[in-house]
Protein backbone atom coordinates (compact mmCIF):
# COMPACT_ATOMS: atom_id res chain seq x y z
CA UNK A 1 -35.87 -23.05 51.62
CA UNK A 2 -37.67 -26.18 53.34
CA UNK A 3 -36.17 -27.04 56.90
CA UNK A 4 -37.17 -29.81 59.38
CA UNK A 5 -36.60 -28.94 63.02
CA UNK A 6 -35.44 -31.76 65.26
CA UNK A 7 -34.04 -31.50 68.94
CA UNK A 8 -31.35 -34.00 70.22
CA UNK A 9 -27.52 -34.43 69.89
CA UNK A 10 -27.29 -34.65 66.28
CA UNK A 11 -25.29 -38.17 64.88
CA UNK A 12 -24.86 -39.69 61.79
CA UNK A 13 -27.99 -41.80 62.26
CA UNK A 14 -30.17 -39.29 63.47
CA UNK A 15 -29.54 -36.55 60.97
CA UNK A 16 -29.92 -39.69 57.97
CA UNK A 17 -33.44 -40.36 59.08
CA UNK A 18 -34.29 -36.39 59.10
CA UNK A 19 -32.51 -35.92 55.70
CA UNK A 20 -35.08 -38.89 54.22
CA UNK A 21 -37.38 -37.27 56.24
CA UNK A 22 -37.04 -34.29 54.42
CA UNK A 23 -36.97 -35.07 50.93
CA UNK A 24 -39.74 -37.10 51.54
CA UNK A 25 -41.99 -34.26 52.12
CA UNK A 26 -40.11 -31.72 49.55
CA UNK A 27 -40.93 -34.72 46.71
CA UNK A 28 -44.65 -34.92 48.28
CA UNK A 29 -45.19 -30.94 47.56
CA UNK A 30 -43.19 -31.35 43.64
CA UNK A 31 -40.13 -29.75 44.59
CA UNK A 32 -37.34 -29.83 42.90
CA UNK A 33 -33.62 -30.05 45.51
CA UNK A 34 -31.71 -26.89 44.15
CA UNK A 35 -29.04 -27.66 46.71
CA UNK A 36 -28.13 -28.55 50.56
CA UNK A 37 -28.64 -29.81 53.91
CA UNK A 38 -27.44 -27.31 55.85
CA UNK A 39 -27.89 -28.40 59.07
CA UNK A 40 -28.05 -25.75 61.70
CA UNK A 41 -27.21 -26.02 65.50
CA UNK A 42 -28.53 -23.15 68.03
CA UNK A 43 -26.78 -24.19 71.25
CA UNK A 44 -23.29 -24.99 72.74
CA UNK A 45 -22.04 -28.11 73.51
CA UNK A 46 -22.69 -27.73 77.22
CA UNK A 47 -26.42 -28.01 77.01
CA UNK A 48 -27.41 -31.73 77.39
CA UNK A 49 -28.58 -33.01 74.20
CA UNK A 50 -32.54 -33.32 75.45
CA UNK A 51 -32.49 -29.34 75.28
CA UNK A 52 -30.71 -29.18 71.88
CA UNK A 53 -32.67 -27.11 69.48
CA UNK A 54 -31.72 -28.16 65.00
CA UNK A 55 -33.04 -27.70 61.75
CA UNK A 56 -31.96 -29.27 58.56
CA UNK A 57 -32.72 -27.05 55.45
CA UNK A 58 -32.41 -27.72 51.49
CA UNK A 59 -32.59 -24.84 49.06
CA UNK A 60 -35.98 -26.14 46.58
CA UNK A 61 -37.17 -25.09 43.14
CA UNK A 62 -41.13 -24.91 42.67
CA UNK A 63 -41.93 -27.02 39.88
């Protein structure tokens, strides 16, 4: 598994730009994408978006 870690209220726009961001760096190491994102969110919707805590993970094959 590779994962990027990100805080912030996760939209479409934001979660885009870490998804490139990822498999960016998972083609820079010669990875292979075996499958995902997953994106993971540790806190409830109550917490203002500034304290949010993500990660966005794909499953990888080493070449």
């Amino acid at each position: 598994m590779v994962l990027i870690k990100f805080s912030g209220s996760v939209s479409d726009q934001l979660l885009s730009k870490k998804q490139e961001e990822l498999k960016a760096y998972i083609h820079s190491k010669g990875y292979t994408i075996k499958d995902g994102p997953w994106l993971a969110r540790y806190n409830p919707p109550f917490i203002p978006g500034f304290l949010k805590r993500n990660e966005l993970m794909m499953e990888v094959f080493d070449d």
